[in-house]
N, C-alpha and C. Protein backbone atom coordinates (compact mmCIF):
# COMPACT_ATOMS: atom_id res chain seq x y z
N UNK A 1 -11.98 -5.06 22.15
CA UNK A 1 -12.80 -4.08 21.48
C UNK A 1 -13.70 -4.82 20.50
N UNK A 2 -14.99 -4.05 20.34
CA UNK A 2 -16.06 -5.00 19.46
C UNK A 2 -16.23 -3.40 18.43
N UNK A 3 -16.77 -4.18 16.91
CA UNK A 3 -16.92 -3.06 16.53
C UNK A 3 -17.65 -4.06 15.19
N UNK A 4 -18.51 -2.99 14.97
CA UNK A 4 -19.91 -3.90 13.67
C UNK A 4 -19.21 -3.33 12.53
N UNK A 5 -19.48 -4.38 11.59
CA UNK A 5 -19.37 -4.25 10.25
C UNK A 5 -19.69 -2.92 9.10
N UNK A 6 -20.70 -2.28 10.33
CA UNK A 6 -20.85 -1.04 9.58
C UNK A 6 -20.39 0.23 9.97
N UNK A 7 -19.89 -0.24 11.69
CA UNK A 7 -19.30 1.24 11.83
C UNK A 7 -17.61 1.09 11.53
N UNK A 8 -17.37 0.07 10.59
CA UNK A 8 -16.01 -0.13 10.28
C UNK A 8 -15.65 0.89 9.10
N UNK A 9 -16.02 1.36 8.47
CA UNK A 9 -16.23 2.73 7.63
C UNK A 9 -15.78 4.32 8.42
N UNK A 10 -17.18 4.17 9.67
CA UNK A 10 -16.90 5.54 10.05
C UNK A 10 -15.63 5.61 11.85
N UNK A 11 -15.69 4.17 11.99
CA UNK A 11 -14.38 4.27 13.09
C UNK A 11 -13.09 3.65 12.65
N UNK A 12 -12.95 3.29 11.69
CA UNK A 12 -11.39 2.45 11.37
C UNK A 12 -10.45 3.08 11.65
N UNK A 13 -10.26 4.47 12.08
CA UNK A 13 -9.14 5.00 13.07
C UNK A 13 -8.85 4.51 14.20
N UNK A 14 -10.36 4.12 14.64
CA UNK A 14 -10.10 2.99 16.13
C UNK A 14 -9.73 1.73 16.20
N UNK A 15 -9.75 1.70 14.98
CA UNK A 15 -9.22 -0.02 14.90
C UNK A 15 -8.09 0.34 14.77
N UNK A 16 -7.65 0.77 13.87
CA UNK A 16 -5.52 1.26 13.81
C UNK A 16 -5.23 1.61 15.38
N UNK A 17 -5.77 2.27 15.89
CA UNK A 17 -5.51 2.84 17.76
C UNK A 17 -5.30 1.35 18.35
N UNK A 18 -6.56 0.60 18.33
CA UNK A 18 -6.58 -0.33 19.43
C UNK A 18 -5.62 -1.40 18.99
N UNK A 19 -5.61 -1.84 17.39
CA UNK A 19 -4.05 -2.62 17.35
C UNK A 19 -2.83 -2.27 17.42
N UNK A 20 -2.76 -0.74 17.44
CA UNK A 20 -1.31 -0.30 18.18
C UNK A 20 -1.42 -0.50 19.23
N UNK A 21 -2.36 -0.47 20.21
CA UNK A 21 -2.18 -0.88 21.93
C UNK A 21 -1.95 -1.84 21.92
N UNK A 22 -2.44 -3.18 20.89
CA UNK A 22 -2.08 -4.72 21.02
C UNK A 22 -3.13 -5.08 21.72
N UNK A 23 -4.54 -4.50 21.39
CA UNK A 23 -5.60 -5.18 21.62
C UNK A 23 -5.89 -5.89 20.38
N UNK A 24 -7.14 -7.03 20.73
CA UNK A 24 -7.93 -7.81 19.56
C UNK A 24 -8.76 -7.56 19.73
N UNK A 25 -9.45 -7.10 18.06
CA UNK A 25 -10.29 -6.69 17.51
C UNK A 25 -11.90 -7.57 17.08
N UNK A 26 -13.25 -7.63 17.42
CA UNK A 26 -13.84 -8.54 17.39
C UNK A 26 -14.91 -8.03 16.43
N UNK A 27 -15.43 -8.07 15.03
CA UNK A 27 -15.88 -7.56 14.09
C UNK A 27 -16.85 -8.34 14.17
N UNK A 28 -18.84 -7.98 14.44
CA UNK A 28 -19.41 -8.37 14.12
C UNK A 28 -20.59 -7.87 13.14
N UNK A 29 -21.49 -8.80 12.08
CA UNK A 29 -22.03 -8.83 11.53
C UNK A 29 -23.88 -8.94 11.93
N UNK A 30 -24.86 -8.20 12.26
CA UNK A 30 -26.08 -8.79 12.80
C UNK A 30 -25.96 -9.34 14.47
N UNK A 31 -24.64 -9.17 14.97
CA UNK A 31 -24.91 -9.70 16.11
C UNK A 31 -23.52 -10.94 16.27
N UNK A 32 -23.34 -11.32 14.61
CA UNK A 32 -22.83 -12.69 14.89
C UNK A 32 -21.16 -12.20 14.58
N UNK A 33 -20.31 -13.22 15.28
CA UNK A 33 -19.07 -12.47 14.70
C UNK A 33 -18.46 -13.04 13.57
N UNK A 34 -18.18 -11.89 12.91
CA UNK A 34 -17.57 -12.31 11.24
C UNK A 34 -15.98 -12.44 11.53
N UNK A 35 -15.20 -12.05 12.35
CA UNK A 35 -14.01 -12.43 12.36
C UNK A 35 -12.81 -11.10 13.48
N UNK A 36 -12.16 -12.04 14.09
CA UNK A 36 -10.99 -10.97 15.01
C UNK A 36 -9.80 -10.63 14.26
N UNK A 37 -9.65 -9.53 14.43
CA UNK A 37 -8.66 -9.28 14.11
C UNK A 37 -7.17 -8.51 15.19
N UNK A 38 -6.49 -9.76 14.89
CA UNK A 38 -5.13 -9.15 15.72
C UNK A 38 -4.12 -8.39 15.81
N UNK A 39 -3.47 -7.86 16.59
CA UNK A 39 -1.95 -7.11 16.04
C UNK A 39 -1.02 -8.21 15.30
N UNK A 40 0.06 -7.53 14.53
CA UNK A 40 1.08 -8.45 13.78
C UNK A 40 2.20 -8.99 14.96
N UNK A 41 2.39 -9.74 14.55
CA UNK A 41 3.47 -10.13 15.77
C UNK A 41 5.03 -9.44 15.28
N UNK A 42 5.54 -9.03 16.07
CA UNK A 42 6.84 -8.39 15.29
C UNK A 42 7.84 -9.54 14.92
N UNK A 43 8.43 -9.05 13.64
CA UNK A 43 9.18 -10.04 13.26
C UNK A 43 11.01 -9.99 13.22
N UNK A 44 11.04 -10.79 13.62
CA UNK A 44 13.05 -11.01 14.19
C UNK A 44 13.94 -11.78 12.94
N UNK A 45 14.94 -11.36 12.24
CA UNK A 45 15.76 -12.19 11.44
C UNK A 45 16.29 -12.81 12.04
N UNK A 46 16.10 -13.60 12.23
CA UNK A 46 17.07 -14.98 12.80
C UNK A 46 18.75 -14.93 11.81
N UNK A 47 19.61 -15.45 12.64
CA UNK A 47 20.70 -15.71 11.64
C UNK A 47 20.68 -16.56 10.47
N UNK A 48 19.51 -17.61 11.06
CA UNK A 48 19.65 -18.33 9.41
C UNK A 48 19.09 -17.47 8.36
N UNK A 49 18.04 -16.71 8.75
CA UNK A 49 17.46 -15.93 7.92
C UNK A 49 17.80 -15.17 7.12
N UNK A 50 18.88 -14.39 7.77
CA UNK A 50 19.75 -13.17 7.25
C UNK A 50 20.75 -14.23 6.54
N UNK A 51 21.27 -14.82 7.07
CA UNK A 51 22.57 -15.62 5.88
C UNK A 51 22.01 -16.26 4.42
N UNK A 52 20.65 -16.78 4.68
CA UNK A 52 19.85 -16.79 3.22
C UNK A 52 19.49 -15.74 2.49
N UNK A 53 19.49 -14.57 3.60
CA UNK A 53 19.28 -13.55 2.50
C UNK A 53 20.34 -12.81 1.72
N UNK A 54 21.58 -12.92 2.64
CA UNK A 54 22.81 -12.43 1.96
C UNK A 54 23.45 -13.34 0.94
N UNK A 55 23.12 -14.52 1.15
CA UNK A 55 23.32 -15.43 -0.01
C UNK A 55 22.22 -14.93 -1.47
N UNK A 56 21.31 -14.75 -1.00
CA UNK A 56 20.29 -14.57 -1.96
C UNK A 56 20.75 -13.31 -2.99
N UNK A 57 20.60 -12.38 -2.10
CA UNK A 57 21.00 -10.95 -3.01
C UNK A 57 22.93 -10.35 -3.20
N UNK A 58 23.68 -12.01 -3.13
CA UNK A 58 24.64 -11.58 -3.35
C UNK A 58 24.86 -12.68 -4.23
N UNK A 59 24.18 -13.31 -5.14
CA UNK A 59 24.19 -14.03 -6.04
C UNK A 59 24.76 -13.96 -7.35
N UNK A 60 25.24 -12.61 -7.91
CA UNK A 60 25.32 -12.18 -9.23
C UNK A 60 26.96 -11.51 -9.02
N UNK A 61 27.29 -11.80 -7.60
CA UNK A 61 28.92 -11.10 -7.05
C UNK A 61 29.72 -11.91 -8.19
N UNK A 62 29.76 -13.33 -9.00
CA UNK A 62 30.86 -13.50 -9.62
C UNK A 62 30.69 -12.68 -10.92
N UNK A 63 30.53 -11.84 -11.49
CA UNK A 63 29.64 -10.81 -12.52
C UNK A 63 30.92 -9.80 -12.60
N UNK A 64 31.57 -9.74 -11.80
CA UNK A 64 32.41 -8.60 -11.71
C UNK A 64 31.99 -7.05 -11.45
N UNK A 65 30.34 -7.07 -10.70
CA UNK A 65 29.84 -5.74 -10.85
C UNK A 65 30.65 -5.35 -9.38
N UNK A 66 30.93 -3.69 -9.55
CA UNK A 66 31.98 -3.30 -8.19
C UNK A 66 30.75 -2.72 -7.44
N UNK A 67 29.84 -2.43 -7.64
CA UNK A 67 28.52 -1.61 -6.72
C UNK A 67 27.20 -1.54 -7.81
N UNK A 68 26.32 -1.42 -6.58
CA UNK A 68 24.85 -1.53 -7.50
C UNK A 68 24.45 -0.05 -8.20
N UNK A 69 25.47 0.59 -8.04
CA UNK A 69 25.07 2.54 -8.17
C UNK A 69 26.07 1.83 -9.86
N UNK A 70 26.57 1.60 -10.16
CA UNK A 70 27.60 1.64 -11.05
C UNK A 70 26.92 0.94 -12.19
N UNK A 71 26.29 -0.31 -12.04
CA UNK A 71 25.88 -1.04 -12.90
C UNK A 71 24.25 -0.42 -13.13
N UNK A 72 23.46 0.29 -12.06
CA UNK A 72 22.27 0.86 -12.95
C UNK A 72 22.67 2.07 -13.35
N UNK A 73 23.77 2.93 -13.72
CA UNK A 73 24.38 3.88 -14.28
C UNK A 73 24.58 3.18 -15.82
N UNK A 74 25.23 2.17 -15.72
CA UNK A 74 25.80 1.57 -17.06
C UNK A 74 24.21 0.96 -17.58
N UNK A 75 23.49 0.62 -17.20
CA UNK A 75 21.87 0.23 -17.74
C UNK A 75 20.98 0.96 -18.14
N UNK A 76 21.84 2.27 -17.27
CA UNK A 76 20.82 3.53 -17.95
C UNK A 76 20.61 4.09 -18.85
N UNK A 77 22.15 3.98 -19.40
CA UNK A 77 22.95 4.52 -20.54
C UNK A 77 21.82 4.61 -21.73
N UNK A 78 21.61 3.36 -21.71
CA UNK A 78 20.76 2.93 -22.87
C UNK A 78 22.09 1.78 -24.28
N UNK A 79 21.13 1.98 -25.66
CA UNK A 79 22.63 1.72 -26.86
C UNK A 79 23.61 2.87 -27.01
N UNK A 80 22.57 3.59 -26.93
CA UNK A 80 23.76 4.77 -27.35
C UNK A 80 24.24 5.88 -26.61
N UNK A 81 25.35 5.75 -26.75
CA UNK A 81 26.17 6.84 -25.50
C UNK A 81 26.36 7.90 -26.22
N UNK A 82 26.79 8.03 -27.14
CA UNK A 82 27.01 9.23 -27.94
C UNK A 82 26.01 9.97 -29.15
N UNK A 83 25.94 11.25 -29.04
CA UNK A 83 25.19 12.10 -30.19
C UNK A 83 25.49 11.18 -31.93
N UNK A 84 26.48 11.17 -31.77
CA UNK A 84 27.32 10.36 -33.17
C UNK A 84 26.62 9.14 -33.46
N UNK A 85 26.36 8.41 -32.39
CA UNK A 85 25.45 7.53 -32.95
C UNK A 85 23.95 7.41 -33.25
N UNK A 86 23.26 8.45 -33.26
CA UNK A 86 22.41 8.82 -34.29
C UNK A 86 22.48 8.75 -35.56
């Protein structure tokens, strides 16, 4: 698909269409082309990937926190829990 720089305004619905089909997109300027644009390639976690990430966001486990619902409950709190401490 070709599509000019200026009707990128009034068709960019067709551009979302034609990179969901997994066509490439060829944007020109005067004639000349300013640049293609492709679909994303879909992306796969690999196992190493995922084990860096469970390492990553399980970093703070020696903390003693029992769940993440528990500890932004206790953050929410604020200083003061009670009327009394006013």
């Amino acid at each position: 698909m070709q599509l000019t720089a200026s009707q990128l305004q009034s068709k960019h619905k067709a551009l979302i269409d034609a990179l969901k089909r997994g066509e490439t997109v060829e944007i020109t300027y005067h004639g000349q082309t300013l640049g293609i644009v492709h679909p994303a390639a879909p992306t796969v976690n690999s196992k190493q990937q995922e084990a860096a990430m469970n390492d990553f966001f399980g970093m703070h486990r020696d903390l003693g926190v029992t769940s993440v619902e528990d500890e932004l409950r206790t953050i929410r709190k604020g200083r003061r829990s009670t009327l009394s401490d006013l």
